[in-house]
Protein backbone atom coordinates (compact mmCIF):
# COMPACT_ATOMS: atom_id res chain seq x y z
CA UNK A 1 12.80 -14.04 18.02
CA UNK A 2 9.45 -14.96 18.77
CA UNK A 3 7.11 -16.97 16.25
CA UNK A 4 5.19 -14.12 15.81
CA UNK A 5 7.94 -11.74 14.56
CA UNK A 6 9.09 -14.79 12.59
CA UNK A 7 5.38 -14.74 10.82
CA UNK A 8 5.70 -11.00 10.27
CA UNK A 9 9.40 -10.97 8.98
CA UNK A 10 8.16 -13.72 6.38
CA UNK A 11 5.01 -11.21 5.31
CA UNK A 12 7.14 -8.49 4.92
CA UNK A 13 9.41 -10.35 2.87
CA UNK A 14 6.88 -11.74 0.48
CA UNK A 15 5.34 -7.88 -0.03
CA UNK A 16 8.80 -6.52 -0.26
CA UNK A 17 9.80 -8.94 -2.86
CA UNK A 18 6.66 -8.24 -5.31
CA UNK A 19 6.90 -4.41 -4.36
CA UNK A 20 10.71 -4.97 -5.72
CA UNK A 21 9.46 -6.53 -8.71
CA UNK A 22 6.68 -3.98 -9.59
CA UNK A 23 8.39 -0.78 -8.64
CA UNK A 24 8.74 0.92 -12.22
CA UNK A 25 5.24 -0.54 -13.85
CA UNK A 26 2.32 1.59 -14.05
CA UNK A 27 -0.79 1.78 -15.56
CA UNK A 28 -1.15 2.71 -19.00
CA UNK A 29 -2.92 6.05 -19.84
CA UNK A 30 -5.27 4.12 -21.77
CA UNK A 31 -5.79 1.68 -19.46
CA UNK A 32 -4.64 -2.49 -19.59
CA UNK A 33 -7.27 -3.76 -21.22
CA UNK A 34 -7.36 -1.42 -24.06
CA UNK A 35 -3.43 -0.99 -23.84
CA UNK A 36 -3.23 -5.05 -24.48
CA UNK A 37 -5.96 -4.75 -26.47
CA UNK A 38 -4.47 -2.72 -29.06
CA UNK A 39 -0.92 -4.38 -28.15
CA UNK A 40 -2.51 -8.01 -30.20
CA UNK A 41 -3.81 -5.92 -32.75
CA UNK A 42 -7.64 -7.23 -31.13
CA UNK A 43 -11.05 -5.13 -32.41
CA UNK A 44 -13.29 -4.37 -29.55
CA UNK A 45 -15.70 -6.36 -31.19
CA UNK A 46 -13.27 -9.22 -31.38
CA UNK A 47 -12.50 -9.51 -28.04
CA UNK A 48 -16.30 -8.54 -27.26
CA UNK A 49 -17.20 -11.79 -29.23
CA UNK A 50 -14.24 -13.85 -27.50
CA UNK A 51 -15.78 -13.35 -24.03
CA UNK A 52 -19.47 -13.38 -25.36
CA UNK A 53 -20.17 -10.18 -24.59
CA UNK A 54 -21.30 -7.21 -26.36
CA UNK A 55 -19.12 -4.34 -28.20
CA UNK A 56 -20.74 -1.87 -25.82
CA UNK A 57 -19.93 -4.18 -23.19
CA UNK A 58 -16.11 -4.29 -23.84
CA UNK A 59 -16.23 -0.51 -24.29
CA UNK A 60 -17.68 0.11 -20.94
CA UNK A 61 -15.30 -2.43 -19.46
CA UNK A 62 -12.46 0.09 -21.01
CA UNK A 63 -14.54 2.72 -19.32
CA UNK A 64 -14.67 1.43 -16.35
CA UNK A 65 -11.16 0.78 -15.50
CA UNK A 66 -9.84 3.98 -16.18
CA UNK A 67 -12.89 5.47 -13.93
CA UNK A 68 -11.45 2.74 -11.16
CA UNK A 69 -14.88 0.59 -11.44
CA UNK A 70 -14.45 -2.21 -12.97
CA UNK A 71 -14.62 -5.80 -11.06
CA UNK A 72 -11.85 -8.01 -10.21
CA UNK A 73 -13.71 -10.83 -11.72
CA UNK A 74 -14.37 -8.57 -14.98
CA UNK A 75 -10.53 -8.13 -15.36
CA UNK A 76 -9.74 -11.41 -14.44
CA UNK A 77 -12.40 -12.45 -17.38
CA UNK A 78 -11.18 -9.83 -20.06
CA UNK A 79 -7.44 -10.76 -19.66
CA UNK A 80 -8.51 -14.67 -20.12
CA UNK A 81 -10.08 -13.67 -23.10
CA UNK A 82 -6.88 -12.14 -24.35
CA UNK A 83 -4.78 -15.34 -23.49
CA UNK A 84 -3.46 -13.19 -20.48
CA UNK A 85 -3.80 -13.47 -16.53
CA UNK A 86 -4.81 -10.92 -14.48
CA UNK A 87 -2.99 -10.12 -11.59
CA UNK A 88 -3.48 -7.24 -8.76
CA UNK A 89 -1.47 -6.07 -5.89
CA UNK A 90 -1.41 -3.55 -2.90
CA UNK A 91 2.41 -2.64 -3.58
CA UNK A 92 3.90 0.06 -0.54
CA UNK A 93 5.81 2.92 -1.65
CA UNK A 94 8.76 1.83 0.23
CA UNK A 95 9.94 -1.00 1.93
CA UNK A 96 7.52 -2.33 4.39
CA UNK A 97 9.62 -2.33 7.49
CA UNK A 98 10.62 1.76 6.87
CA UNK A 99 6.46 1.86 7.02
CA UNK A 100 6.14 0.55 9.90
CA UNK A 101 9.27 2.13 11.61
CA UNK A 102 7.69 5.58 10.64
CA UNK A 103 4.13 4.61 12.25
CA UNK A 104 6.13 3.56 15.00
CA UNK A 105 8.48 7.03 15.62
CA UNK A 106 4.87 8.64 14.70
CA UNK A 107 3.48 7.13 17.57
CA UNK A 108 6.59 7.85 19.74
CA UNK A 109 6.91 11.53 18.61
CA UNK A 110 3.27 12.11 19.61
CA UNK A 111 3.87 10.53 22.93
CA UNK A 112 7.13 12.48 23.52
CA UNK A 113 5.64 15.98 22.77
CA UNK A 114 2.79 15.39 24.77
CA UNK A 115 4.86 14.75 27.92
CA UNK A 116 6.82 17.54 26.97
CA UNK A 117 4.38 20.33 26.70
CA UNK A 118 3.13 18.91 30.26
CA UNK A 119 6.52 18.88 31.39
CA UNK A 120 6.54 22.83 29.58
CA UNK A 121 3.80 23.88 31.84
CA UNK A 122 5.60 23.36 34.98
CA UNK A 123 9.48 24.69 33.41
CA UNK A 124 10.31 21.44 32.95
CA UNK A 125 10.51 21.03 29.11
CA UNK A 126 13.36 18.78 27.28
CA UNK A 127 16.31 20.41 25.16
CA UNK A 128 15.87 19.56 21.77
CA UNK A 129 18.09 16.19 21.21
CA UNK A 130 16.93 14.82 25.04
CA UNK A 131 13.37 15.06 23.13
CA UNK A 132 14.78 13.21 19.90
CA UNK A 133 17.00 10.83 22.33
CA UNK A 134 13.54 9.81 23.98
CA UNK A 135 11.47 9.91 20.34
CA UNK A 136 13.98 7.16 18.99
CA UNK A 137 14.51 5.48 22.20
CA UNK A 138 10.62 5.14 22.37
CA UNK A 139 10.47 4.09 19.06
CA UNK A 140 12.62 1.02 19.54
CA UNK A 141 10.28 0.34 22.24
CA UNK A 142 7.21 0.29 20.45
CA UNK A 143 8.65 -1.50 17.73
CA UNK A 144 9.62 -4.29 19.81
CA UNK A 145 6.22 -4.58 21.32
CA UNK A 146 4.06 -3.69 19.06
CA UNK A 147 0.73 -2.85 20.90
CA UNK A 148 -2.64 -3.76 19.87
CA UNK A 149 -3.05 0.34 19.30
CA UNK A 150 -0.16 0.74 16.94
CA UNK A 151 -1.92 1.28 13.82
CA UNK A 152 -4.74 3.78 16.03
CA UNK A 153 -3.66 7.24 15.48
CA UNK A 154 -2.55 9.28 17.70
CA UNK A 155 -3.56 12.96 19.49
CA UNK A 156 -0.82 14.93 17.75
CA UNK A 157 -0.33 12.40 14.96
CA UNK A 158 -0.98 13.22 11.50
């Protein structure tokens, strides 16, 4: 295995590990801050006077975060204020290799069925499992090598 895959393995592990640990949590409907908030029993204006702020201020932070605008250093701020630490991640929906593998037969699929309908034009077309033979054949092929184009898409791929 070369140091490269070795660096990648190691990524993948650290994303699938906090993806693992964060699967079921969601944001509230109210939103964290307000959600915690409410969860010490805190006033708006008490947490408004806790980071120096104004009431307004704290409202609109509320606002904000539930309208996806608020700042990373604004949450990080607010949570410090409520004797809490803010913390963010980009969490996949599944595990990070089966993301890649499916970019990967993506890729492969496109490739396949473009040589195909080529191959159509002049009565040459595939039967059906020598075309999924070659899509997961390819596959394994691109995964290994992953080319500087892997994450490009495709003609054909959606």
């Amino acid at each position: 295995m070369s140091i490269q895959k070795i660096v990648i393995a190691q990524y993948q592990a650290i994303v699938n590990d906090i993806a693992s640990q964060t699967r079921g949590i969601s944001t509230p409907t109210e939103g964290w801050v307000r959600t915690v908030r409410k969860a010490l029993n805190m006033s708006g204006a008490q947490l408004a006077r806790r980071m120096k702020v104004t009431r307004a201020r704290v409202q609109k932070i509320e606002t904000a975060e539930l309208d996806g605008a608020v700042t990373l250093k604004t949450m990080q701020s607010t949570a410090q204020a409520m004797d809490c630490r803010f913390v963010y991640a980009i969490v996949p929906e599944q595990e990070i290799e089966n993301l890649v593998k499916e970019q990967a037969r993506k890729k492969a699929a496109a490739l396949i069925q473009t040589a195909n309908t080529h191959m159509a034009l002049e009565a040459q077309a595939l039967p059906d499992d020598k075309v999924n033979y070659e899509i997961e054949r390819l596959t394994q092929e691109i995964l290994n090598k992953m080319p500087l184009d892997f994450w490009d898409e495709t003609k054909g791929e959606k």
